[in-house]
N, C-alpha and C. Protein backbone atom coordinates (compact mmCIF):
# COMPACT_ATOMS: atom_id res chain seq x y z
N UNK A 1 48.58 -21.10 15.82
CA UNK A 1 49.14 -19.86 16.36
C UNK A 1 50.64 -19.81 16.09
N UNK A 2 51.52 -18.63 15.47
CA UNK A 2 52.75 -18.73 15.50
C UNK A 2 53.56 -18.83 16.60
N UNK A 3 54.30 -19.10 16.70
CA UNK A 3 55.41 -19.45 17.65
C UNK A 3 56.87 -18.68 17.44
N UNK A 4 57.43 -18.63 18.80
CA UNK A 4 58.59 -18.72 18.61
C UNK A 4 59.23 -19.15 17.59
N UNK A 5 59.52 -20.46 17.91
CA UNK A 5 59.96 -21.09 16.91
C UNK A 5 59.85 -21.27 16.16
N UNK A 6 58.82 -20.27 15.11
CA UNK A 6 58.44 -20.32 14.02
C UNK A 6 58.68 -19.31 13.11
N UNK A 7 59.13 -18.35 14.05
CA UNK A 7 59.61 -17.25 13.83
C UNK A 7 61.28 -17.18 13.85
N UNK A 8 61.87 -18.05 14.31
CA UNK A 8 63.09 -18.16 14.48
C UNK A 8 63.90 -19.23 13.10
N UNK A 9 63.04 -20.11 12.77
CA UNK A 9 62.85 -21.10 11.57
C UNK A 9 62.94 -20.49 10.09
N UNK A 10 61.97 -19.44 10.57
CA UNK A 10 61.39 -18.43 9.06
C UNK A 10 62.65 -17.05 8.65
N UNK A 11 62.65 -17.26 9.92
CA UNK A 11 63.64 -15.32 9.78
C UNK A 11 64.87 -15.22 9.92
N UNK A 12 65.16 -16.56 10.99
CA UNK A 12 66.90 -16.61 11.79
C UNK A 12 67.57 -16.18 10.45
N UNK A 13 67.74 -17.43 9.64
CA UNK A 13 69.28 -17.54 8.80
C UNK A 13 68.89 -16.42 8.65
N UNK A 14 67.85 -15.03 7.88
CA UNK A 14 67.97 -14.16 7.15
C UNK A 14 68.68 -13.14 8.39
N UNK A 15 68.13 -13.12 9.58
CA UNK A 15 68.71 -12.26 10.44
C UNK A 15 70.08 -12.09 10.76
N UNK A 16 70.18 -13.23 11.07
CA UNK A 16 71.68 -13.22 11.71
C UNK A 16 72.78 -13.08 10.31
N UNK A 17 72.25 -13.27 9.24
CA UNK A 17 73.48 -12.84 8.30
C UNK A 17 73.97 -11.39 8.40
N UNK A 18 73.07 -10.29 8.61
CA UNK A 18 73.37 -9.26 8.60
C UNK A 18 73.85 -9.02 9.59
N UNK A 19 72.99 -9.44 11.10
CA UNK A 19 73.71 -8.66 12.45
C UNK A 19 74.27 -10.36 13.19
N UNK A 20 74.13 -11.07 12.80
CA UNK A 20 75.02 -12.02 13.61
C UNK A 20 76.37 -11.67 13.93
N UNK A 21 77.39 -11.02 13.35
CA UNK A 21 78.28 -10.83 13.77
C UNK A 21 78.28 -9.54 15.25
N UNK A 22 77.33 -8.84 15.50
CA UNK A 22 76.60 -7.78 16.39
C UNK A 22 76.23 -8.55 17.64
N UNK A 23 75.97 -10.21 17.31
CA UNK A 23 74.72 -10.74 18.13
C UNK A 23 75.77 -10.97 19.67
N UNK A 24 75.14 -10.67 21.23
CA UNK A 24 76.27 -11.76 21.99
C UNK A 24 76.22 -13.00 21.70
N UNK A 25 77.08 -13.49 22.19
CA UNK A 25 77.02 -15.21 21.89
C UNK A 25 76.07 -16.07 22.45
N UNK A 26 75.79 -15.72 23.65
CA UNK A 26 74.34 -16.38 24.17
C UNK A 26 73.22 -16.39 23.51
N UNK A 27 72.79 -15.26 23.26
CA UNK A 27 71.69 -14.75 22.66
C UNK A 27 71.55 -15.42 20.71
N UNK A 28 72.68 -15.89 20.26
CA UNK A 28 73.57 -16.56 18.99
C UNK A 28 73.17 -17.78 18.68
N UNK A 29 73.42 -18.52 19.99
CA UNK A 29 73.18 -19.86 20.80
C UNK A 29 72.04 -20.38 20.72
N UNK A 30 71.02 -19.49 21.94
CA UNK A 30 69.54 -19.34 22.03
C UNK A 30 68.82 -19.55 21.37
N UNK A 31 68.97 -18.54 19.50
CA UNK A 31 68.27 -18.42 19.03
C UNK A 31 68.79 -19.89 17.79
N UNK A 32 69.96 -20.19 18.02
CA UNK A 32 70.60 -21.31 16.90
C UNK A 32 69.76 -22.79 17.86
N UNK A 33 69.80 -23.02 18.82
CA UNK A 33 69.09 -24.14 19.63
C UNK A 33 67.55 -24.38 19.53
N UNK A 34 67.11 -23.02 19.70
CA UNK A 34 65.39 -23.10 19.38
C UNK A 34 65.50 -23.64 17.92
N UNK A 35 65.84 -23.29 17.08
CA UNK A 35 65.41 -23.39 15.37
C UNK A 35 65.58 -24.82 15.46
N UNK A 36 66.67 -25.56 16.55
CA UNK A 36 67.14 -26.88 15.92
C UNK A 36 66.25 -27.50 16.64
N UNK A 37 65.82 -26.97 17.97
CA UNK A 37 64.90 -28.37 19.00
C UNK A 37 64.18 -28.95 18.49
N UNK A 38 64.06 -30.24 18.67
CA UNK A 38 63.39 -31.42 18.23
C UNK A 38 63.24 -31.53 16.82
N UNK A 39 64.21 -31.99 15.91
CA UNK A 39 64.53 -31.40 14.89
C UNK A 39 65.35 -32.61 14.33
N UNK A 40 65.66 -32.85 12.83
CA UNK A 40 66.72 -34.04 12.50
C UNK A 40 68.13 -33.66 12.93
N UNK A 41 68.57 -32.18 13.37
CA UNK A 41 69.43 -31.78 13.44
C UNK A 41 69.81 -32.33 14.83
N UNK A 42 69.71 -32.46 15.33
CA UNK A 42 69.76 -33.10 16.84
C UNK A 42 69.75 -34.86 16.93
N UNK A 43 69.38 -35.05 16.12
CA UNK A 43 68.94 -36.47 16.41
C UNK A 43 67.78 -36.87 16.95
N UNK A 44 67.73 -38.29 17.14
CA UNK A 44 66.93 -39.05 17.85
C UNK A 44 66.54 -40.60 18.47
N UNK A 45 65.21 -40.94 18.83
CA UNK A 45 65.96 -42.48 19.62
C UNK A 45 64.73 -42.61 18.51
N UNK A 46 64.32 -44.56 18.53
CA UNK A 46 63.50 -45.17 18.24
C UNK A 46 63.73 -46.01 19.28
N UNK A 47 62.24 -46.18 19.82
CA UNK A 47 61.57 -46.76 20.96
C UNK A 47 60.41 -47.86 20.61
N UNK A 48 60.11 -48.76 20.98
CA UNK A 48 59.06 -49.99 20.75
C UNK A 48 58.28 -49.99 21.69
N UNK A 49 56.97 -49.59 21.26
CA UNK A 49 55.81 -49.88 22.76
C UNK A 49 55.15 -50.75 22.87
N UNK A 50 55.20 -51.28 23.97
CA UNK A 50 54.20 -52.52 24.79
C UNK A 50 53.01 -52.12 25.07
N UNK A 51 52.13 -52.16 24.67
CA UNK A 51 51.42 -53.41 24.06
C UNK A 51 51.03 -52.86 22.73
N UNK A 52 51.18 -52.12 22.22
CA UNK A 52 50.66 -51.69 20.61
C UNK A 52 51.90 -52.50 19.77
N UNK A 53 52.71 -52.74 20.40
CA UNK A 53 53.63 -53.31 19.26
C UNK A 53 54.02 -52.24 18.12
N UNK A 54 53.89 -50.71 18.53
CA UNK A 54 54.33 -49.64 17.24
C UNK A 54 55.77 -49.61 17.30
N UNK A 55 56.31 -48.81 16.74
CA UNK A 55 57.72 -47.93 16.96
C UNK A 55 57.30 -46.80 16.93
N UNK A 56 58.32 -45.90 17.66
CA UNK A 56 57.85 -44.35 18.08
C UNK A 56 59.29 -43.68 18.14
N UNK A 57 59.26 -42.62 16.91
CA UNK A 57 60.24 -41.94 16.58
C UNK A 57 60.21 -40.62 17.33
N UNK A 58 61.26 -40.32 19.05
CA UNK A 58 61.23 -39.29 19.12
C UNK A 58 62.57 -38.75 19.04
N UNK A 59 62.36 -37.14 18.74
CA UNK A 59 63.18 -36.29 18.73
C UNK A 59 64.51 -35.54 19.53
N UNK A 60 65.26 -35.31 19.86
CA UNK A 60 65.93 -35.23 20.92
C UNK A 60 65.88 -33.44 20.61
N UNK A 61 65.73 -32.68 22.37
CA UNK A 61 65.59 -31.89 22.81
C UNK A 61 66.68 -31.00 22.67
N UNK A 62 66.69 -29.38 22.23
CA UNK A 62 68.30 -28.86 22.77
C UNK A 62 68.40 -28.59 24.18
N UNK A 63 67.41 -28.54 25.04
CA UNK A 63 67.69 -28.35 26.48
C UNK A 63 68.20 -27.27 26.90
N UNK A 64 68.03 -26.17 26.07
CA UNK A 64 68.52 -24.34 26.12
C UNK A 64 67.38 -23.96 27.25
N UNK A 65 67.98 -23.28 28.24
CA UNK A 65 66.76 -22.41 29.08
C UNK A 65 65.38 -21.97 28.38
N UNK A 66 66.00 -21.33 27.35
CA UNK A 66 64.67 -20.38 26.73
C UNK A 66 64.39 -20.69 26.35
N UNK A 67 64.26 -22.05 25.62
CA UNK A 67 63.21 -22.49 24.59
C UNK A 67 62.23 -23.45 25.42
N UNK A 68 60.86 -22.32 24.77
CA UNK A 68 59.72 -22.94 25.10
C UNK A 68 58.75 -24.65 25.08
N UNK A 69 59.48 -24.77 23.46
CA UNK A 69 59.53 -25.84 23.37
C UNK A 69 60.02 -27.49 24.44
N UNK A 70 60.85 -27.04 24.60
CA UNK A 70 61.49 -27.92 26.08
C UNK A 70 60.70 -27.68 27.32
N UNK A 71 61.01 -26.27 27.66
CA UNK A 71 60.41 -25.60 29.17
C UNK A 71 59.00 -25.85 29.35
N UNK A 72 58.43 -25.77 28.46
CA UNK A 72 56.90 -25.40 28.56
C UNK A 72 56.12 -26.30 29.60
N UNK A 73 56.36 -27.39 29.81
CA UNK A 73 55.51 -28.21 30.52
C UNK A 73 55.99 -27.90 32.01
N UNK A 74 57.30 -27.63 31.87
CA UNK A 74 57.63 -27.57 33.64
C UNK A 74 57.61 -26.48 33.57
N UNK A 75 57.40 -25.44 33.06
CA UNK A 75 57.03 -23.91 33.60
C UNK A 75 55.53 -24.23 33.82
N UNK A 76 54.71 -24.80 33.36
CA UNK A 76 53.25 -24.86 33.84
C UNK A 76 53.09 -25.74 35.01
N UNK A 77 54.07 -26.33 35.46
CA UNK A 77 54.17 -27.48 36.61
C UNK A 77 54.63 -26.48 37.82
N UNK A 78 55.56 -25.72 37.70
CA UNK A 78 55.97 -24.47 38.84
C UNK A 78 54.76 -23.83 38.98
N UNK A 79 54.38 -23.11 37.79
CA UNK A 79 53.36 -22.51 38.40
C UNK A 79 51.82 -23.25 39.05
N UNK A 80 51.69 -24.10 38.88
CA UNK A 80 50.47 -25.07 39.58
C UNK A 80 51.18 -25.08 40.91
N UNK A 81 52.49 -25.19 41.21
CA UNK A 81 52.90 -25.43 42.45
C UNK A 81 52.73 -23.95 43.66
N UNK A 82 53.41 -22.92 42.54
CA UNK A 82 53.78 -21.83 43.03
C UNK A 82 51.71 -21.07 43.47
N UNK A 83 50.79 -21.39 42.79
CA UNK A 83 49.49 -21.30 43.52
C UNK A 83 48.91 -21.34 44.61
N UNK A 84 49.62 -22.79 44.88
CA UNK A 84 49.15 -23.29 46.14
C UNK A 84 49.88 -22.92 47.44
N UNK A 85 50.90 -22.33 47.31
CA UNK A 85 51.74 -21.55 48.54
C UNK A 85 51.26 -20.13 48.67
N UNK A 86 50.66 -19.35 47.52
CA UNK A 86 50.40 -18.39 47.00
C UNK A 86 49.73 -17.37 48.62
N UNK A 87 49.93 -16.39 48.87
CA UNK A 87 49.91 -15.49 50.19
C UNK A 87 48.02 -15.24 50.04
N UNK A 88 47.33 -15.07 51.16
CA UNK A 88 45.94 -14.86 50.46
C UNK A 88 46.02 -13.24 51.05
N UNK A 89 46.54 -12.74 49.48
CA UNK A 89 46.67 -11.22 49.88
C UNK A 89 46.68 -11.12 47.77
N UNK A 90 45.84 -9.39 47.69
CA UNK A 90 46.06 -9.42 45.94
C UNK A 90 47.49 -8.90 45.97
N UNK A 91 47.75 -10.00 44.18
CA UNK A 91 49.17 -9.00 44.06
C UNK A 91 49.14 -7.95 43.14
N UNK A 92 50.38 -7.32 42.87
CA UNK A 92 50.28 -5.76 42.30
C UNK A 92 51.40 -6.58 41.45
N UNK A 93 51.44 -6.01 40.07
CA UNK A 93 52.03 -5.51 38.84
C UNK A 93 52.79 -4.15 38.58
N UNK A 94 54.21 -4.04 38.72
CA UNK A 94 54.81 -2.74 38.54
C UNK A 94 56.08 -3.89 37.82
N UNK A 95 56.20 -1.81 36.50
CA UNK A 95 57.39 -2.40 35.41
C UNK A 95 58.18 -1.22 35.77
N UNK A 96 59.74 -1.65 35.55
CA UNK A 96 60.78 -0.90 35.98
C UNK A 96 61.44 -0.77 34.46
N UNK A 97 61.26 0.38 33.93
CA UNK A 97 62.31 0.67 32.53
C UNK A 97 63.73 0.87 32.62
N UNK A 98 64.22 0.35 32.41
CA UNK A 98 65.53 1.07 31.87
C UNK A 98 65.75 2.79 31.28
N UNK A 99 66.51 3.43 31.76
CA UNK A 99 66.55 4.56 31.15
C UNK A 99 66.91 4.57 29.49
N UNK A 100 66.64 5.67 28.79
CA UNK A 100 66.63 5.61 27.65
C UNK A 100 68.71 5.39 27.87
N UNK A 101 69.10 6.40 27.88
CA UNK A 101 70.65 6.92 27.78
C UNK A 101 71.27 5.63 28.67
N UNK A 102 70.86 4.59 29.29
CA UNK A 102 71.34 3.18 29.49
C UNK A 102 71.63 2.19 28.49
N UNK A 103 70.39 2.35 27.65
CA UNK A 103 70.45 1.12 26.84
C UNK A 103 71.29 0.30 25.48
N UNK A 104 72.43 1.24 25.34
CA UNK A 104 73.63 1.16 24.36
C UNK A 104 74.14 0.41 24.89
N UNK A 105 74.66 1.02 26.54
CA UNK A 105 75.68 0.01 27.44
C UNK A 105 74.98 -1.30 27.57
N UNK A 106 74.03 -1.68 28.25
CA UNK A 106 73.24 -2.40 28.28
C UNK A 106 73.44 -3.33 27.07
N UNK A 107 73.08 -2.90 25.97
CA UNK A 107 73.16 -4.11 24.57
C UNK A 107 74.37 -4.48 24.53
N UNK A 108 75.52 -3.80 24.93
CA UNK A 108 77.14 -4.36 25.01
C UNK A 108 77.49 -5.06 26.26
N UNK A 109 76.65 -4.70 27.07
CA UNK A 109 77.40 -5.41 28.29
C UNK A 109 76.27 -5.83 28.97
N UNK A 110 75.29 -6.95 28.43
CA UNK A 110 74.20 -7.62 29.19
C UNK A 110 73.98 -7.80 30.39
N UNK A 111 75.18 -8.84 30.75
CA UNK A 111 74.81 -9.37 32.22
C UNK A 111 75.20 -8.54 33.02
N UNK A 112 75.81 -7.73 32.85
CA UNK A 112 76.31 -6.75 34.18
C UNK A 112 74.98 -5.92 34.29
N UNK A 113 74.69 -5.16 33.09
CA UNK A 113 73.41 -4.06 33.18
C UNK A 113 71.84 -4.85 33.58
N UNK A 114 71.81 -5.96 33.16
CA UNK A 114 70.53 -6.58 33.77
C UNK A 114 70.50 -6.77 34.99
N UNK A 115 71.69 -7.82 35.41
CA UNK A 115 71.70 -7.57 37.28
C UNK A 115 71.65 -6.43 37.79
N UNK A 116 72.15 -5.50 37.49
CA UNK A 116 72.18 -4.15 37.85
C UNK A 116 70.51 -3.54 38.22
N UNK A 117 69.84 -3.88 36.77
CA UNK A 117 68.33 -3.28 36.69
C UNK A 117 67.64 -4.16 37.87
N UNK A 118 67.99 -5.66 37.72
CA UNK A 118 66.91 -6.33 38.44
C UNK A 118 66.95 -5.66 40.04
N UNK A 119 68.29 -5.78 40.82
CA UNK A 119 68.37 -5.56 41.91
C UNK A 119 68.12 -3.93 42.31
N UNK A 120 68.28 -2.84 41.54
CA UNK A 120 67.68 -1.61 41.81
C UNK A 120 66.11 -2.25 41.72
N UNK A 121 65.67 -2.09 40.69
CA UNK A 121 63.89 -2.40 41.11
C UNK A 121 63.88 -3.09 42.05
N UNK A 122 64.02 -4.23 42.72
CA UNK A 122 64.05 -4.66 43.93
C UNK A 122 64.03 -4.23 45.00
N UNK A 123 65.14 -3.13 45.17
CA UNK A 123 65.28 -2.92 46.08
C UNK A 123 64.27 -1.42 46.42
N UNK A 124 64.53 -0.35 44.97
CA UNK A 124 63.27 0.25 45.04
C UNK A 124 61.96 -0.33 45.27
N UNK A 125 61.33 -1.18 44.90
CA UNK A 125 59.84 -1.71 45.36
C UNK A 125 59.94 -1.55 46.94
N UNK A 126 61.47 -2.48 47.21
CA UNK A 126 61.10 -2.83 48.78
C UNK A 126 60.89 -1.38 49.74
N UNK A 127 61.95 -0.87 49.17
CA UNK A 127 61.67 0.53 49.91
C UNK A 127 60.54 1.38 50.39
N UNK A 128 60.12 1.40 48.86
CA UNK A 128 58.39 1.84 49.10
C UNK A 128 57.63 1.37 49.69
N UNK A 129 57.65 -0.13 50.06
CA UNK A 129 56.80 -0.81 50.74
C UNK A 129 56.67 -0.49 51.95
N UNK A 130 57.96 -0.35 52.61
CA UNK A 130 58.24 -0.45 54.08
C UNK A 130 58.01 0.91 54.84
N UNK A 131 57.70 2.02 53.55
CA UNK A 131 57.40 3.66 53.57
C UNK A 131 55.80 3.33 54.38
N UNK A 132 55.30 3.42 55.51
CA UNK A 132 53.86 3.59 56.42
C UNK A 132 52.99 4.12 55.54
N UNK A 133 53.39 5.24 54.07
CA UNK A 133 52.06 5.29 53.53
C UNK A 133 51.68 4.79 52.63
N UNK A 134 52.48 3.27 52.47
CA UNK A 134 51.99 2.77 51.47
C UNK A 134 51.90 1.61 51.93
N UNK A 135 52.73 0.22 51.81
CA UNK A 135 51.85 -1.20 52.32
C UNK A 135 52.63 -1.15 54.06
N UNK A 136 53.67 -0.31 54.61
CA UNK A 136 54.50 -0.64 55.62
C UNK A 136 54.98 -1.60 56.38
N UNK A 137 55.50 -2.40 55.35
CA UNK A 137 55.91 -4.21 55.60
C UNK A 137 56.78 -4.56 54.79
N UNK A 138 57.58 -5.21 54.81
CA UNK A 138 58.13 -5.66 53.94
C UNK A 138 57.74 -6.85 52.76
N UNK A 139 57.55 -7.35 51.74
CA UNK A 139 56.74 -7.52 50.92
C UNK A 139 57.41 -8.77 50.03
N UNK A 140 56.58 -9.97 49.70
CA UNK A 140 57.48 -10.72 48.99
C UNK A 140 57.27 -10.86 47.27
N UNK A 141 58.19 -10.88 46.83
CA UNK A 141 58.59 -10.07 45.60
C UNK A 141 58.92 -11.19 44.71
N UNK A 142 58.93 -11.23 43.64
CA UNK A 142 59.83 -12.13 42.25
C UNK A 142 59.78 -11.10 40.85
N UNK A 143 60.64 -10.90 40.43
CA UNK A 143 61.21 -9.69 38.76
C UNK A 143 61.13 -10.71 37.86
N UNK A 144 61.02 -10.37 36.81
CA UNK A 144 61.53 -10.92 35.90
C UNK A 144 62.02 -10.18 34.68
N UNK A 145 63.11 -10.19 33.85
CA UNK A 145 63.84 -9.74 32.69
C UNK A 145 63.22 -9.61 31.31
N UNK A 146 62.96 -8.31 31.12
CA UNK A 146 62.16 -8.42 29.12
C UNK A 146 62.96 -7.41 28.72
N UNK A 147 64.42 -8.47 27.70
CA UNK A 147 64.92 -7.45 26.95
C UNK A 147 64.00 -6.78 25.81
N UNK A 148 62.84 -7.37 25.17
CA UNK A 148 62.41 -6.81 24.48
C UNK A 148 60.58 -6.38 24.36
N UNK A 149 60.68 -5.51 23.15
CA UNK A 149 58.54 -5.28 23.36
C UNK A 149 58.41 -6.22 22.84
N UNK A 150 56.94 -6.19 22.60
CA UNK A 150 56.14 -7.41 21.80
C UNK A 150 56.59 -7.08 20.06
N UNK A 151 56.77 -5.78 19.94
CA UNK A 151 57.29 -5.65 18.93
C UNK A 151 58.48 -5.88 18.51
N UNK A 152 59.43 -6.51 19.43
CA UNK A 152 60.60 -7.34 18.91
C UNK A 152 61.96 -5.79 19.18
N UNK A 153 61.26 -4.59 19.94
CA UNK A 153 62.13 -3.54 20.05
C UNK A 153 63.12 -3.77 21.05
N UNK A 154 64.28 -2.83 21.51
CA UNK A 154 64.97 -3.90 22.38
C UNK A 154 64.88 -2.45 23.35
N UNK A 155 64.34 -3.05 24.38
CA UNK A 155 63.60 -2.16 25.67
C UNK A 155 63.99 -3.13 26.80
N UNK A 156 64.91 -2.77 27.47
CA UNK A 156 65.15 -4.02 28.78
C UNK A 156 64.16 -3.01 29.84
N UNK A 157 63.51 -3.89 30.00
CA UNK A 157 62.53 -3.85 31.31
C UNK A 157 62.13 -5.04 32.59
N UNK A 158 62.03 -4.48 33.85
CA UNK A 158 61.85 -5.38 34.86
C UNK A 158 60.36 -5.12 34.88
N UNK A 159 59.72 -6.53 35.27
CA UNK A 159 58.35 -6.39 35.82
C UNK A 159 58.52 -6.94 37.04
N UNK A 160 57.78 -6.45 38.18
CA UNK A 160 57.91 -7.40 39.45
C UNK A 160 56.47 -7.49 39.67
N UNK A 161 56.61 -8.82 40.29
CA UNK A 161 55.23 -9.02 40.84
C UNK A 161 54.81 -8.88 42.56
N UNK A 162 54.52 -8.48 43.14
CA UNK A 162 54.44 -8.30 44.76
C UNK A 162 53.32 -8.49 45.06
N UNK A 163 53.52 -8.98 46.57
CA UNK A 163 52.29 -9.34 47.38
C UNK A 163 51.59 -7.82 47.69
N UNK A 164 50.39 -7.62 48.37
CA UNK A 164 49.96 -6.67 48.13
C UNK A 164 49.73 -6.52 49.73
N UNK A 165 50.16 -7.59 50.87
CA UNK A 165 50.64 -6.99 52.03
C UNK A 165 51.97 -7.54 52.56
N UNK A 166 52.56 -7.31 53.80
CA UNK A 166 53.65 -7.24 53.72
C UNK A 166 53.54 -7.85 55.34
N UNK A 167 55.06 -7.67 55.76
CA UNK A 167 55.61 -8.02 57.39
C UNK A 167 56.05 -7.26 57.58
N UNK A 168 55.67 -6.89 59.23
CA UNK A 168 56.33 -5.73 60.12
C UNK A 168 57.32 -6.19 60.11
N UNK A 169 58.59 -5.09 60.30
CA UNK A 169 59.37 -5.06 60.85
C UNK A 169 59.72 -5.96 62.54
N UNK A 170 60.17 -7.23 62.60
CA UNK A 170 60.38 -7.64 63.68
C UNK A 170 59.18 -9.30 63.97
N UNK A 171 58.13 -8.86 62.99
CA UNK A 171 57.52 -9.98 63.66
C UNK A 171 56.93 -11.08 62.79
N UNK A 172 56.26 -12.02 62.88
CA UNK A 172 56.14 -13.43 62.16
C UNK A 172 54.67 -12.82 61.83
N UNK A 173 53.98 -12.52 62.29
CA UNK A 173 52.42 -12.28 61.12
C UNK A 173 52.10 -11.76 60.03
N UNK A 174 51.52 -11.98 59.26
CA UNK A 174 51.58 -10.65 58.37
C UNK A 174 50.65 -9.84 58.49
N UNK A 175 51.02 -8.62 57.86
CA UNK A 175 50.28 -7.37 58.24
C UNK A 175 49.98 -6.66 56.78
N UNK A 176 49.61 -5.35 56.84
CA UNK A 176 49.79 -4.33 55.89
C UNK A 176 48.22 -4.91 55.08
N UNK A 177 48.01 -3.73 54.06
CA UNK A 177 46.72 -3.94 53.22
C UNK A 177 47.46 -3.06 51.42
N UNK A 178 46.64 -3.74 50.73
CA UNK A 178 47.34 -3.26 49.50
C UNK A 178 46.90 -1.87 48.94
N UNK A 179 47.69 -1.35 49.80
CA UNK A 179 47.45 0.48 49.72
C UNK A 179 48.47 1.14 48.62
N UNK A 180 49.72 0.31 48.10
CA UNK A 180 51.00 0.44 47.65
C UNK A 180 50.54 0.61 46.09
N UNK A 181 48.97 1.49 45.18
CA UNK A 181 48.64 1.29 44.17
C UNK A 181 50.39 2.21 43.55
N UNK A 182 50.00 0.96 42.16
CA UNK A 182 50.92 1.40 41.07
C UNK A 182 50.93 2.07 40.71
N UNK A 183 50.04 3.41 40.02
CA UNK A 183 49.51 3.72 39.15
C UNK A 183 50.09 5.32 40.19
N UNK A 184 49.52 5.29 41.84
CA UNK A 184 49.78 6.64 42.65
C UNK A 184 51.31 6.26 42.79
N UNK A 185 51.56 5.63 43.20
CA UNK A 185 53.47 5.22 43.07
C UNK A 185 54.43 5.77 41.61
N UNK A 186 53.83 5.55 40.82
CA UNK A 186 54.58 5.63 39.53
C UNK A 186 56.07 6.66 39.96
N UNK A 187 55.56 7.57 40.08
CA UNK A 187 56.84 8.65 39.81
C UNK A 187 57.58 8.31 41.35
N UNK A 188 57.55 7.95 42.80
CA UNK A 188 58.23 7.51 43.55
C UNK A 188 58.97 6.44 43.20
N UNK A 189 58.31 5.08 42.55
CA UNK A 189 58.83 4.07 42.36
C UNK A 189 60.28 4.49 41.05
N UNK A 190 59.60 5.64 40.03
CA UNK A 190 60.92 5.65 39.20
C UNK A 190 62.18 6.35 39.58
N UNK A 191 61.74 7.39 40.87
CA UNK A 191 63.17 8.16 41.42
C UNK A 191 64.02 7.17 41.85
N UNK A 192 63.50 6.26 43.14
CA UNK A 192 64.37 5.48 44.08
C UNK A 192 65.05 4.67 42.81
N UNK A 193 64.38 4.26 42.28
CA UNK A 193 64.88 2.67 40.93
C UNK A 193 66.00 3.72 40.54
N UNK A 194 66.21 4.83 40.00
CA UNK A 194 67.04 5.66 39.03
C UNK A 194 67.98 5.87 39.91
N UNK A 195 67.59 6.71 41.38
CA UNK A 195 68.77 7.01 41.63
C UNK A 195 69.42 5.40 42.57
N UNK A 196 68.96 4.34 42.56
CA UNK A 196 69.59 3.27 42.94
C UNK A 196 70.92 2.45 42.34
N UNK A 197 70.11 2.83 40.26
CA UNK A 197 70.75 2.06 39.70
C UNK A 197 72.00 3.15 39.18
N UNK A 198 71.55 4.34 39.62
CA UNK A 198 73.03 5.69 39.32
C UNK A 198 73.97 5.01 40.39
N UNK A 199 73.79 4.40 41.41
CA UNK A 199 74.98 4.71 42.15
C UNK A 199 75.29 3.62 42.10
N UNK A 200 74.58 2.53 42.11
CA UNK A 200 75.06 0.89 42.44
C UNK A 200 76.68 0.93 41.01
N UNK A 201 76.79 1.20 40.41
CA UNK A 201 78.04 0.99 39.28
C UNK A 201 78.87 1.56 40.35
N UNK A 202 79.34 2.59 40.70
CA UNK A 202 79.97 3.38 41.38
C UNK A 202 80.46 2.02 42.82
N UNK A 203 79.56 2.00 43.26
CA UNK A 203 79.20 0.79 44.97
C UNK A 203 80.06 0.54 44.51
N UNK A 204 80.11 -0.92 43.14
CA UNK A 204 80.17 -2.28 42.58
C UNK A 204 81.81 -2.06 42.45
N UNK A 205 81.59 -1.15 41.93
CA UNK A 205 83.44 -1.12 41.27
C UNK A 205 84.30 -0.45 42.56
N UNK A 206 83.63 -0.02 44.19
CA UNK A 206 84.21 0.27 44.81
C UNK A 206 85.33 -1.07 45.50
């Protein structure tokens, strides 16, 4: 199956000649660390094992967040963990777009416009939740960041994942039933998110 990193191996140098000078520097980094992980470019140890008597040539890691290569085993170790705490309630799937007329600023000024997106969807979801005609609880939540489609387009979008009941206001049980469908939400969930993330710049710089 292709990979990341196989794709980054095959295409980088050709990419970044043209828009590397375009690229942020993180994102520069990212994609220069994946190509090299575990790699001669990095180095490596030689190790002697007991009782085979072999030598064993490994590779040394770039240790970049995003590369899968590194992460992969302890992202499957969180989530085995994150199961077993898991609420016995279903969860719901809702994606928060970015507006079209955002996304210029956004490619120039990353980290400001992503925090920006994550915490409007946030706080829109929560809102809706706590609305009586939909889960009326407050609801526990985790986003996560996709600057891009599967097609490699650059679309910053939030997905959040939520419990599908929630907590009253005031008390330790939980309550609520997963009445909060996505699909009847859609156009509520995109006003509050829009007009959240219109004003939060305005807040921020107050």
């Amino acid at each position: 199956m292709l990979e990341r990193v196989d794709i980054f191996r095959r295409h980088g140098p050709d990419y970044r000649a043209p828009f590397g000078a375009q690229m942020p520097p993180a994102h520069l980094r990212a994609m220069q660390d994946i190509e090299q992980c575990r790699t001669e470019s990095l180095g490596g140890q030689m190790s002697h094992g007991e009782p085979c008597r072999d030598d064993h040539d490994s590779s040394h890691s770039c240790k970049h967040r995003p590369c899968p290569t590194c992460h992969n085993a302890h992202a499957e170790q969180w989530l085995e963990h994150q199961q077993r705490v898991l609420l016995p309630v279903p969860p719901c799937l809702v994606t928060f777009t970015l507006p079209e007329v955002l996304r210029a600023l956004a490619r120039s000024h990353p980290q400001t416009v992503s925090s920006l997106l994550l915490r409007a969807a946030s706080a829109a979801f929560q809102a809706l939740a706590l609305d009586p005609r939909g889960i009326g609880g407050r609801i526990a939540l985790v986003g996560g960041l996709h600057p891009w489609t599967h097609a490699l387009r650059y679309h910053p979008h939030v997905q959040d994942i939520a419990t599908g009941g929630g907590l009253d206001s005031g008390e330790a049980g939980g309550t609520g039933s997963p009445r909060l469908e996505p699909s009847a939400a859609e156009k509520p969930h995109a006003g509050c998110m829009h007009a959240r993330l219109g004003h939060r710049p305005r807040h921020d710089a107050a």
